[in-house]
C-alpha atoms as a PDB file:
ATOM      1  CA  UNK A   1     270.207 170.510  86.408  1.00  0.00           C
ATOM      2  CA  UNK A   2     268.400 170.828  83.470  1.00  0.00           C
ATOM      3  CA  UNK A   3     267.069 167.664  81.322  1.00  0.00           C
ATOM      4  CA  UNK A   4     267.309 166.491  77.869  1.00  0.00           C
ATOM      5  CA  UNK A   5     267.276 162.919  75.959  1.00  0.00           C
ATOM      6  CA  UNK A   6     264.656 161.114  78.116  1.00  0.00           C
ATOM      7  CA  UNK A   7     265.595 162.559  81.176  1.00  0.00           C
ATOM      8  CA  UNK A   8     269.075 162.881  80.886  1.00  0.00           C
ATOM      9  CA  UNK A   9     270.718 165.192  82.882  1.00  0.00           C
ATOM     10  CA  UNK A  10     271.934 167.982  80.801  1.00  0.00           C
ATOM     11  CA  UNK A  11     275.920 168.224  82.593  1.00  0.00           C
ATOM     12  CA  UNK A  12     277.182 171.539  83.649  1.00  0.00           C
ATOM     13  CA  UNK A  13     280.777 172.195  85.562  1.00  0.00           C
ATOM     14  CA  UNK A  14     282.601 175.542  85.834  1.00  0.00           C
ATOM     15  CA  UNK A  15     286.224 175.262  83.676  1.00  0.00           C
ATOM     16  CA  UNK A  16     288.339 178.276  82.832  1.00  0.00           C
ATOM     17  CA  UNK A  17     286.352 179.398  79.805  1.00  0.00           C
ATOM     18  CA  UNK A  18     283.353 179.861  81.988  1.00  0.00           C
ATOM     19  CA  UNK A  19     280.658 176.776  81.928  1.00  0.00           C
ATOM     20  CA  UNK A  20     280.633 173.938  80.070  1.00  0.00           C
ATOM     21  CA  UNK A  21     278.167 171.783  79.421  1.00  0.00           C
ATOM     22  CA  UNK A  22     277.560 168.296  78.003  1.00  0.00           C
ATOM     23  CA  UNK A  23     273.720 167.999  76.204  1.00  0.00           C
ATOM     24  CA  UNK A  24     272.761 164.728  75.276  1.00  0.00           C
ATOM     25  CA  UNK A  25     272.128 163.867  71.654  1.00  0.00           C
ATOM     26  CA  UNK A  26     268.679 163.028  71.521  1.00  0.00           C
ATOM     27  CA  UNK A  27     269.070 160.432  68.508  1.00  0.00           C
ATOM     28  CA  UNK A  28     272.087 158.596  69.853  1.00  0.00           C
ATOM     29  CA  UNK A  29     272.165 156.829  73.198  1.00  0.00           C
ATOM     30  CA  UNK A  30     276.007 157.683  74.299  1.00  0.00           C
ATOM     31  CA  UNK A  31     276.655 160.979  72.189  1.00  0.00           C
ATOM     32  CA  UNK A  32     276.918 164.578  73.830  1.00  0.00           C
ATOM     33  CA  UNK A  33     277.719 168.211  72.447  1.00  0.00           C
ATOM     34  CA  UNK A  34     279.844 169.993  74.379  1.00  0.00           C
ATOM     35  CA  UNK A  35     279.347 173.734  74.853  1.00  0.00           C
ATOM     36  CA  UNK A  36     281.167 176.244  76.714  1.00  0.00           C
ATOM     37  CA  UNK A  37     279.207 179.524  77.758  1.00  0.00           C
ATOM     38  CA  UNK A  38     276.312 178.185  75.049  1.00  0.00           C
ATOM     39  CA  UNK A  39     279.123 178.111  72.047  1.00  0.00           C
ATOM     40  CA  UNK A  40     279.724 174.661  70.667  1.00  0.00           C
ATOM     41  CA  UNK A  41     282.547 173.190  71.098  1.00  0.00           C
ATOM     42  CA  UNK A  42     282.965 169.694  69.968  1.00  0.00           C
ATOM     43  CA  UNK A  43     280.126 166.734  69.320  1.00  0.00           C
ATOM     44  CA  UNK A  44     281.595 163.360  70.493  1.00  0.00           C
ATOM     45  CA  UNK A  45     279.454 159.990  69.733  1.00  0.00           C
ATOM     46  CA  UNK A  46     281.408 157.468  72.295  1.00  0.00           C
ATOM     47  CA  UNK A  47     279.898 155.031  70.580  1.00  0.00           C
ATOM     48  CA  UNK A  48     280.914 155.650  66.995  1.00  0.00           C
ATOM     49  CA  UNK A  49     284.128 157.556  66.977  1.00  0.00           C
ATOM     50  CA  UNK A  50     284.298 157.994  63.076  1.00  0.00           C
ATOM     51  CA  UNK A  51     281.033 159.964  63.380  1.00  0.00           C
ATOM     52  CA  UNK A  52     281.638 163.635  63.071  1.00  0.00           C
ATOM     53  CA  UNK A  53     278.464 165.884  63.731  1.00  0.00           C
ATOM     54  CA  UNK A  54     279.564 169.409  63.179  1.00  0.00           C
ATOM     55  CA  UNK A  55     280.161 170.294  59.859  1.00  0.00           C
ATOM     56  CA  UNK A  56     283.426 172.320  60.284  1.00  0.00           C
ATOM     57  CA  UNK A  57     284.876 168.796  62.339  1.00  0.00           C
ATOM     58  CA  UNK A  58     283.910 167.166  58.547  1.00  0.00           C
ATOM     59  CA  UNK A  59     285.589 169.474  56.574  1.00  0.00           C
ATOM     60  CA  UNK A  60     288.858 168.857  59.454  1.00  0.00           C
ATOM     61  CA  UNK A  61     288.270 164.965  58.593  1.00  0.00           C
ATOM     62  CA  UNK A  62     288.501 165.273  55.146  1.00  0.00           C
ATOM     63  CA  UNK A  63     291.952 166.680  55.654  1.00  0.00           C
ATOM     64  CA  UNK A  64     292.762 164.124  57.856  1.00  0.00           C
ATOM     65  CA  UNK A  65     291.332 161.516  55.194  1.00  0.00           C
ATOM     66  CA  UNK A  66     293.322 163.336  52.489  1.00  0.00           C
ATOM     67  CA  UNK A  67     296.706 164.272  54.100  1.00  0.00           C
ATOM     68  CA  UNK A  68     298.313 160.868  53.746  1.00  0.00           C
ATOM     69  CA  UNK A  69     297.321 157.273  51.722  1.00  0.00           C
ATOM     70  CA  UNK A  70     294.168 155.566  53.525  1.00  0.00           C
ATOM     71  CA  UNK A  71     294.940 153.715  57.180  1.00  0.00           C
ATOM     72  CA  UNK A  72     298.467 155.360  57.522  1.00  0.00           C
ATOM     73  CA  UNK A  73     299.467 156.558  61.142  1.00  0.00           C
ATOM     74  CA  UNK A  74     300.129 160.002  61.685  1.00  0.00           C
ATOM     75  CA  UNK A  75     302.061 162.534  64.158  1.00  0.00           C
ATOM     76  CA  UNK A  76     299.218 164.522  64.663  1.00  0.00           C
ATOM     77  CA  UNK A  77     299.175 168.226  66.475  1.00  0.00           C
ATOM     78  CA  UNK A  78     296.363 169.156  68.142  1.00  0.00           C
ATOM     79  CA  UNK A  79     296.419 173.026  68.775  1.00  0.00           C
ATOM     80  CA  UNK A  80     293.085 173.194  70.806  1.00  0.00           C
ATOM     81  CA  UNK A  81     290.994 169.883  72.291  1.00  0.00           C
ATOM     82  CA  UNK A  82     287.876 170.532  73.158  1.00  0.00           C
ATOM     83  CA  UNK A  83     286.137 166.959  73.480  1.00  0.00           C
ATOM     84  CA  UNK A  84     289.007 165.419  71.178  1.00  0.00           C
ATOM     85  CA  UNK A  85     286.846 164.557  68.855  1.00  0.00           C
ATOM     86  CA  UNK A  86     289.265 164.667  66.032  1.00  0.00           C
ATOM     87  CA  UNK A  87     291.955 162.803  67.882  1.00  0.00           C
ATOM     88  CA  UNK A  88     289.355 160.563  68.314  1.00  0.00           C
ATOM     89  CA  UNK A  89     288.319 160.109  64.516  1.00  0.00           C
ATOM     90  CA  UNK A  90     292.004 159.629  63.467  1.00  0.00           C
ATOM     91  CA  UNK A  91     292.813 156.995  66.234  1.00  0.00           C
ATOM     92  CA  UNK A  92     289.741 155.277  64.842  1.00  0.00           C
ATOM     93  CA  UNK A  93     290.397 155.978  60.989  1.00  0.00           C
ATOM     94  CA  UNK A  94     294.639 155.717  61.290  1.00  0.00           C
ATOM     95  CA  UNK A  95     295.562 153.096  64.123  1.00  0.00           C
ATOM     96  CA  UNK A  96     298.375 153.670  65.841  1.00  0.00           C
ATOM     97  CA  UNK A  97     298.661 157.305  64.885  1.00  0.00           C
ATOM     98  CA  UNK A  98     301.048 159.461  67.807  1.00  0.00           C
ATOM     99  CA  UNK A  99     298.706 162.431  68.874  1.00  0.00           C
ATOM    100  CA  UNK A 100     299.729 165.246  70.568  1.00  0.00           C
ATOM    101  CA  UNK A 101     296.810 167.739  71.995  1.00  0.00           C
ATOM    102  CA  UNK A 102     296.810 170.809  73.697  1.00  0.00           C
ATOM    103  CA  UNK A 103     294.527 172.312  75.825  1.00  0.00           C
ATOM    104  CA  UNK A 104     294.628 175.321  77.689  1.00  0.00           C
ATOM    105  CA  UNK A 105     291.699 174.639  79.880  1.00  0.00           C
ATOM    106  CA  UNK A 106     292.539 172.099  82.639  1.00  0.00           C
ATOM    107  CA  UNK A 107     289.848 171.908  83.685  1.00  0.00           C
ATOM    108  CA  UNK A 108     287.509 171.291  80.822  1.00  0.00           C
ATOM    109  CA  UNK A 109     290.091 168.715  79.972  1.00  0.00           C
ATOM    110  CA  UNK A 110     289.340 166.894  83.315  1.00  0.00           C
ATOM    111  CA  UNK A 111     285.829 166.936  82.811  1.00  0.00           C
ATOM    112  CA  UNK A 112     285.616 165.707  79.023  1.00  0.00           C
ATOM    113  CA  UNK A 113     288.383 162.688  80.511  1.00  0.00           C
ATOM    114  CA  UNK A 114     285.710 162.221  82.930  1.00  0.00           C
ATOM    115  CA  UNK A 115     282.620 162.058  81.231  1.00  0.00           C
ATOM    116  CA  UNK A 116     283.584 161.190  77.865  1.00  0.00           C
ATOM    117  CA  UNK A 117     286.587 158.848  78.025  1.00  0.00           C
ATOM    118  CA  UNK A 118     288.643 157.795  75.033  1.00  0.00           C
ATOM    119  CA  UNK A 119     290.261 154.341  74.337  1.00  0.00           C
ATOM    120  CA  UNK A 120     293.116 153.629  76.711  1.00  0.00           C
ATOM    121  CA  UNK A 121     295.030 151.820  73.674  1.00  0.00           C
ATOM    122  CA  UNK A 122     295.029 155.161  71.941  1.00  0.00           C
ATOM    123  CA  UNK A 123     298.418 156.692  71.650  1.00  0.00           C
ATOM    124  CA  UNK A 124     296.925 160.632  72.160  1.00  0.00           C
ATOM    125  CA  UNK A 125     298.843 162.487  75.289  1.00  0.00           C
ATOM    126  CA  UNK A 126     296.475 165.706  76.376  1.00  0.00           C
ATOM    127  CA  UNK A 127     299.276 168.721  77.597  1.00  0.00           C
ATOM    128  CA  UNK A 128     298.222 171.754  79.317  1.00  0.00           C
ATOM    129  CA  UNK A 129     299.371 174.761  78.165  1.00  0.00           C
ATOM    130  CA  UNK A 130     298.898 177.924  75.722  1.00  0.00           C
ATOM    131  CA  UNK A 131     299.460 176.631  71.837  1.00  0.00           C
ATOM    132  CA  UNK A 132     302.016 178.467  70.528  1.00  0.00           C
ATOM    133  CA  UNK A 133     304.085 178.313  73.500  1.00  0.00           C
ATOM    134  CA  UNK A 134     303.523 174.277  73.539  1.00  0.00           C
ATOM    135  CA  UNK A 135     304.500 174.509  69.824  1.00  0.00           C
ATOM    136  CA  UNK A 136     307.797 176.097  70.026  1.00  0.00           C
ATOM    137  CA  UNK A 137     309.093 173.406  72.325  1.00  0.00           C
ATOM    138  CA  UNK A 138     308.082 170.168  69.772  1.00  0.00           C
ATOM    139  CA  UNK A 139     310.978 169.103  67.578  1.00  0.00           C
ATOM    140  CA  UNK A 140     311.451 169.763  64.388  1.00  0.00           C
ATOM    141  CA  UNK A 141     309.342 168.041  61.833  1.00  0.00           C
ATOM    142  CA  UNK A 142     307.710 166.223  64.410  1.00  0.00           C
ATOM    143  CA  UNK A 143     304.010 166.666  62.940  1.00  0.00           C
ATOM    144  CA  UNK A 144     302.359 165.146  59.726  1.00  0.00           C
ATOM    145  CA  UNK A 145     299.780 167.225  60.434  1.00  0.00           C
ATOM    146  CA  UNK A 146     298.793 169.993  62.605  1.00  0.00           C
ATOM    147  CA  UNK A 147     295.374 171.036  63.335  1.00  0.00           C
ATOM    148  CA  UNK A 148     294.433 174.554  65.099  1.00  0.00           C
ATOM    149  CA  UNK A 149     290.984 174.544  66.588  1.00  0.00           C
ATOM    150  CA  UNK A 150     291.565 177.014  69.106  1.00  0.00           C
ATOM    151  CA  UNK A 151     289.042 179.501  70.777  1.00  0.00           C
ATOM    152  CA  UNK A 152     289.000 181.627  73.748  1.00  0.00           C
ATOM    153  CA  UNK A 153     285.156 182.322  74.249  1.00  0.00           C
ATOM    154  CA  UNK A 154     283.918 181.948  70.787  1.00  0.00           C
ATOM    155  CA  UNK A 155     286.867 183.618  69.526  1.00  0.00           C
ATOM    156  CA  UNK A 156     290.443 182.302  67.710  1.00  0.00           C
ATOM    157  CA  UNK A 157     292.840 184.264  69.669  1.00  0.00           C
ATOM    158  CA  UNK A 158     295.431 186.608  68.089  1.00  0.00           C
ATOM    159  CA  UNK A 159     298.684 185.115  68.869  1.00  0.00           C
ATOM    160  CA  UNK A 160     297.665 182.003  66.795  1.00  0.00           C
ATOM    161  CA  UNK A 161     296.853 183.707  63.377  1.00  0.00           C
ATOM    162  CA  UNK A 162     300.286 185.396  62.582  1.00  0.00           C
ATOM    163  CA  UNK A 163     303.222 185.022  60.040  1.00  0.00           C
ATOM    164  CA  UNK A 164     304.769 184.201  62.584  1.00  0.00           C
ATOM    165  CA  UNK A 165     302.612 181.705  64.507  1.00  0.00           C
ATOM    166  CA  UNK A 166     302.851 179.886  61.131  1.00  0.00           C
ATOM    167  CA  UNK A 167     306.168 179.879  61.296  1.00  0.00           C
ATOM    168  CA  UNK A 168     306.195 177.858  64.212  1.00  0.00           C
ATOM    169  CA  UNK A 169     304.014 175.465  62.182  1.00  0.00           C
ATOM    170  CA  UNK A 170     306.356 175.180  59.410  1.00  0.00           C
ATOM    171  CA  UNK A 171     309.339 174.357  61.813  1.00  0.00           C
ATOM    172  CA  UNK A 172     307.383 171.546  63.725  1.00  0.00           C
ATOM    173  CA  UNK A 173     305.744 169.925  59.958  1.00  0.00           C
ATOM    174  CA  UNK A 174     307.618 167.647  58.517  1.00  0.00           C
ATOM    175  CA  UNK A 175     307.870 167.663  54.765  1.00  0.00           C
ATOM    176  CA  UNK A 176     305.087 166.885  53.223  1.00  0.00           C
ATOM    177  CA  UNK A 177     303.300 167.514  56.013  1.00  0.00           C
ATOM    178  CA  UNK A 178     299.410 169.555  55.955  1.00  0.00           C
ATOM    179  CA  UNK A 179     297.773 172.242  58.280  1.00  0.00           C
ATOM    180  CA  UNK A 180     294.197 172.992  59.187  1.00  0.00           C
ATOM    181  CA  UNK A 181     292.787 175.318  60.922  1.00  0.00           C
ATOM    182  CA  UNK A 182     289.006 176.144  61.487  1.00  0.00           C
ATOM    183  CA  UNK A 183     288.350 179.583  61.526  1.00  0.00           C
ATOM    184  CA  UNK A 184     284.992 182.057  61.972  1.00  0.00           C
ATOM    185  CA  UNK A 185     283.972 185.173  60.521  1.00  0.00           C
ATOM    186  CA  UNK A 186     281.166 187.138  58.536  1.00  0.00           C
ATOM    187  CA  UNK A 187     280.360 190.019  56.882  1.00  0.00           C
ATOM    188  CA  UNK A 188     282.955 192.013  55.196  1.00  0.00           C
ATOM    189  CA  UNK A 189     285.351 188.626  55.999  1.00  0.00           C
ATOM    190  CA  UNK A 190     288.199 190.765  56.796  1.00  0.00           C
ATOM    191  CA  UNK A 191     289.467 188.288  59.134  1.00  0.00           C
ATOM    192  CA  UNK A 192     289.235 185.578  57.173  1.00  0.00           C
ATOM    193  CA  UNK A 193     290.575 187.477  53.684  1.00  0.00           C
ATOM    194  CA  UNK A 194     293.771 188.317  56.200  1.00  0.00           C
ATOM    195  CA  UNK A 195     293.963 184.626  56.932  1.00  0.00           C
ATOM    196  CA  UNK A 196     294.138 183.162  53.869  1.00  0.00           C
ATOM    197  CA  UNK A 197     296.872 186.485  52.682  1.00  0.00           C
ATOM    198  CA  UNK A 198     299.359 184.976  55.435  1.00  0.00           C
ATOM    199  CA  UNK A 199     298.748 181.296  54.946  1.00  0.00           C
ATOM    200  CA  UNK A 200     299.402 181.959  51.068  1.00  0.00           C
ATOM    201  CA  UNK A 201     302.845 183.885  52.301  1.00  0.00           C
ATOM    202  CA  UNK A 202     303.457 180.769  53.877  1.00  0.00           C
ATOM    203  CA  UNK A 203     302.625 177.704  52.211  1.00  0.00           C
ATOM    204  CA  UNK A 204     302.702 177.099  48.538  1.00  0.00           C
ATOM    205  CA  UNK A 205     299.541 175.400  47.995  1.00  0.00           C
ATOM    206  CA  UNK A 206     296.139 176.544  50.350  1.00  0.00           C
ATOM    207  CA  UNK A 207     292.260 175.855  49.939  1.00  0.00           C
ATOM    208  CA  UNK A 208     289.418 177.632  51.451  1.00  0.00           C
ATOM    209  CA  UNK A 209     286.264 175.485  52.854  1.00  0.00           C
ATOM    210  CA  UNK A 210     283.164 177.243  53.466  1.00  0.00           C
ATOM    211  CA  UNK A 211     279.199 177.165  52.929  1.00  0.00           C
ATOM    212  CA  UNK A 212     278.705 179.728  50.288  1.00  0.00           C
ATOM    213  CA  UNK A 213     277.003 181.849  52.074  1.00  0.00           C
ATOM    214  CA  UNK A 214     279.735 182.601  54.788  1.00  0.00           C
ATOM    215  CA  UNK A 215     281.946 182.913  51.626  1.00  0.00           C
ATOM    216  CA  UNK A 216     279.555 185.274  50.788  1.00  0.00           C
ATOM    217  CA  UNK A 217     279.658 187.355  54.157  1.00  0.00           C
ATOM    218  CA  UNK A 218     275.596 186.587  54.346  1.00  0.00           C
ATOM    219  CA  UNK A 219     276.012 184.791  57.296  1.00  0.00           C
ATOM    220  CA  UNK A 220     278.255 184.196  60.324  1.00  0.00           C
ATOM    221  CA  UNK A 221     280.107 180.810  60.066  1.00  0.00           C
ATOM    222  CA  UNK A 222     282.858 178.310  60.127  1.00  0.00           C
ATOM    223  CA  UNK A 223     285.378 178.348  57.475  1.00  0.00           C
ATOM    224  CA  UNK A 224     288.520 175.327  57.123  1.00  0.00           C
ATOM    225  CA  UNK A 225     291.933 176.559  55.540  1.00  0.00           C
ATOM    226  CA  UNK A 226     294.150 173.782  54.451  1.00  0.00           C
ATOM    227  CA  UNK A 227     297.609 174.544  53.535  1.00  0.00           C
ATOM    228  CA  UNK A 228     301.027 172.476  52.614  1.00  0.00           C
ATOM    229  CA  UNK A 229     303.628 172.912  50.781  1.00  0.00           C
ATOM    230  CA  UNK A 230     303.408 171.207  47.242  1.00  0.00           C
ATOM    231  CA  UNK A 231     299.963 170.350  45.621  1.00  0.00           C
ATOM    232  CA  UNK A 232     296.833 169.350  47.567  1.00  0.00           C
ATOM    233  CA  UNK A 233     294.158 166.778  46.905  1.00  0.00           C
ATOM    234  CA  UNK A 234     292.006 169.479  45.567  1.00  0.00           C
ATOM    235  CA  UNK A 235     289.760 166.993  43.529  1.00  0.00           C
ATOM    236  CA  UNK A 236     288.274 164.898  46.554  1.00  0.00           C
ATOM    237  CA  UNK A 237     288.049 167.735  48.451  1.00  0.00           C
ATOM    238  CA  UNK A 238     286.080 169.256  46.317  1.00  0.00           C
ATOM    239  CA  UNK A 239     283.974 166.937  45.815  1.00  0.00           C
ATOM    240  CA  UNK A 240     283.640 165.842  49.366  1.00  0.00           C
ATOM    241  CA  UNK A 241     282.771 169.548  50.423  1.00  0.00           C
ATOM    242  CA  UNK A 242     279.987 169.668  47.898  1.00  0.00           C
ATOM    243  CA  UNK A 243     278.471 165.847  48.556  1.00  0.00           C
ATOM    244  CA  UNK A 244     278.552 166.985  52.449  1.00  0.00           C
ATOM    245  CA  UNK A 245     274.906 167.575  54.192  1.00  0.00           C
ATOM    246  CA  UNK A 246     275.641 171.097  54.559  1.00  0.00           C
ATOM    247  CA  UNK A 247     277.556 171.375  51.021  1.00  0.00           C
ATOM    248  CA  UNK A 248     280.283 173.614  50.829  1.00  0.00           C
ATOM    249  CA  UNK A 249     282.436 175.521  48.036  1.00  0.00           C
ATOM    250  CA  UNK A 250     286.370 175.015  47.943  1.00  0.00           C
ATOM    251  CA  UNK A 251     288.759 178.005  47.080  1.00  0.00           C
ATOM    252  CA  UNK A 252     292.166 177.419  45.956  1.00  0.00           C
ATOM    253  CA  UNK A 253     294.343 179.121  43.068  1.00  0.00           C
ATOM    254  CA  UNK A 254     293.686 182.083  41.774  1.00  0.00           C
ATOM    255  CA  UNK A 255     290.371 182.182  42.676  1.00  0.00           C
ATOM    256  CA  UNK A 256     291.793 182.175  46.375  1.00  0.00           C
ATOM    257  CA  UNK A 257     294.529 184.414  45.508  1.00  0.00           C
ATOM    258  CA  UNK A 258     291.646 186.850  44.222  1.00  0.00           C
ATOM    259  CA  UNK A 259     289.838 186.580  47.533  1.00  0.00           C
ATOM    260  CA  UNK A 260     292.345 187.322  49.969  1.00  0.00           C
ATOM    261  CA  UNK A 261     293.421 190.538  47.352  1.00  0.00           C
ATOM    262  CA  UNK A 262     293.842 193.502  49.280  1.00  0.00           C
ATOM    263  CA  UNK A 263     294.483 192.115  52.809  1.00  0.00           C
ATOM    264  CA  UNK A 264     297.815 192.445  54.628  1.00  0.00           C
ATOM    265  CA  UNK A 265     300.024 189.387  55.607  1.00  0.00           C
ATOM    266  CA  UNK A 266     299.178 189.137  59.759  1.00  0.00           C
ATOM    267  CA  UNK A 267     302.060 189.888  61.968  1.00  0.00           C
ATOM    268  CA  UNK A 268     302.303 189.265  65.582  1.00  0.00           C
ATOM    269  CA  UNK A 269     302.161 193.577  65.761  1.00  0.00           C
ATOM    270  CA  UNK A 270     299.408 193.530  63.873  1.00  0.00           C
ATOM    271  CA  UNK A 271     296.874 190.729  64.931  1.00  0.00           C
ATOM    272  CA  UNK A 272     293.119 190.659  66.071  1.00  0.00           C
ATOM    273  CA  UNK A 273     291.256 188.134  67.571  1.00  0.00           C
ATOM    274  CA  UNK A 274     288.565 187.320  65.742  1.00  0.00           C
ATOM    275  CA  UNK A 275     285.566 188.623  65.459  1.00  0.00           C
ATOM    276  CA  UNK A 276     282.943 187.948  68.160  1.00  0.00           C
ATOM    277  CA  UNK A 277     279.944 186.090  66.455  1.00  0.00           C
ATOM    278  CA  UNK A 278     276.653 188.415  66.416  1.00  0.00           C
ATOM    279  CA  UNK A 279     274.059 188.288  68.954  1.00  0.00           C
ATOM    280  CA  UNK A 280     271.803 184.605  68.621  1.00  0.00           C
ATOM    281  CA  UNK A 281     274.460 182.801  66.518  1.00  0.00           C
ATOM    282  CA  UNK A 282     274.536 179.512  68.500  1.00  0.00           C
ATOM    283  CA  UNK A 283     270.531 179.704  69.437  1.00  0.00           C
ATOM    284  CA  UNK A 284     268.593 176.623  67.315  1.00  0.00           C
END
């Protein structure tokens, strides 16, 4: 078992995605990243639960900042666990929030409950299961806010970026209600221009979170879109993406309208997974 963090054992188990493994964070005593088959998957700090690492998991806590006034519980949907690091950061930041997460890997699920425990008194409930299938059975505007983090491999899988995936989204939100997903691409940013064309079919107000250079297609990376219906707390975002440590540009308005022009709303006969992330992405 290989070492890390004086001597910490760096922890390995096989799940369904292949092998995950927990590396100690070298600067904090009782923090691990989690990665499946080397991709990154969540950073938890079980001492400091309002910590988030990952940039992309900042950009997701804004929006859970922003969604509703300071300190008010949420419904929150989970679409994707991981560690639960963002269930984590809203029980800390909105007590007695009602979480709802879903994981299709058991068994990584078993081994971040495990290893990286969360606080009993938190009202999150983990649920096995594909996402969209899991979604169609939650009543109607159940959710304040749903969040899709979901990746098979290092990819978002197809059946969760669709008109009519969103849909599903719309009929669980309840008004007023936000969605977030985090999303990958580079290059030409097909997949990402064909994102933001159906989430602007779907929602009436939408922002794009990015470094500039993935907005750029110079480099393969992590982009947030944040949707609801009605006007968004563009302002602090916007400021909070560009104060960040790894700054970021927001899109919204025309100036998203303009970069999703030319891409087709995604249907459920239509979709692609995403695209798998070039050779070395996740190597320091």
């Amino acid at each position: 078992m290989a070492r890390n963090r004086r001597g910490t054992p760096v922890r390995t188990a096989p799940v369904a995605g292949g092998t995950a493994a927990l590396v100690p964070d070298p600067d904090r005593p009782r923090a691990w990243t989690l990665t499946v088959d080397g991709a990154p998957q969540s950073h938890v700090d079980l001492d400091d639960p309002g910590r988030l690492d990952f940039a992309y998991q900042r950009r997701l806590g804004h929006v859970i900042d922003l969604v509703a006034p300071p300190g008010r519980p949420l419904r929150a949907l989970h679409l994707g666990g991981g560690g639960l690091t963002l269930a984590r950061y809203l029980a800390h930041t909105r007590p007695r929030s009602t979480q709802q997460v879903v994981e299709a890997d058991a068994a990584l699920t078993e081994l971040v409950r495990a290893e990286l425990p969360w606080d009993r008194g938190w009202r999150i409930r983990v649920r096995a299961g594909d996402a969209r299938e899991t979604l169609a059975k939650l009543p109607e505007g159940w959710a304040d806010l749903v969040i899709a983090d979901v990746f098979s491999g290092a990819r978002t899988p197809a059946h969760l970026t669709t008109a009519e995936f969103l849909a599903g989204v719309r009929r669980v939100l309840a008004p007023g209600g936000g969605y977030a997903a985090n999303l990958t691409d580079g290059g030409a940013l097909a997949f990402l221009r064909g994102q933001v064309a159906t989430v602007l079919a779907a929602f009436t107000g939408a922002a794009l979170v990015a470094e500039p250079a993935v907005l750029r297609g110079r480099r393969f990376g992590n982009a947030v879109l944040y949707a609801a219906d009605g006007p968004l707390p563009l302002a602090e975002l916007v400021r909070r993406a560009a104060t960040d440590p790894a700054s970021a540009r927001v899109e919204h308005g025309p100036a998203l309208a303009a970069f999703a022009a030319g891409a087709r709303v995604v249907t459920d006969a239509t979709a692609a997974a995403s695209p798998e992330p070039p050779p070395r992405t996740f190597e320091d």
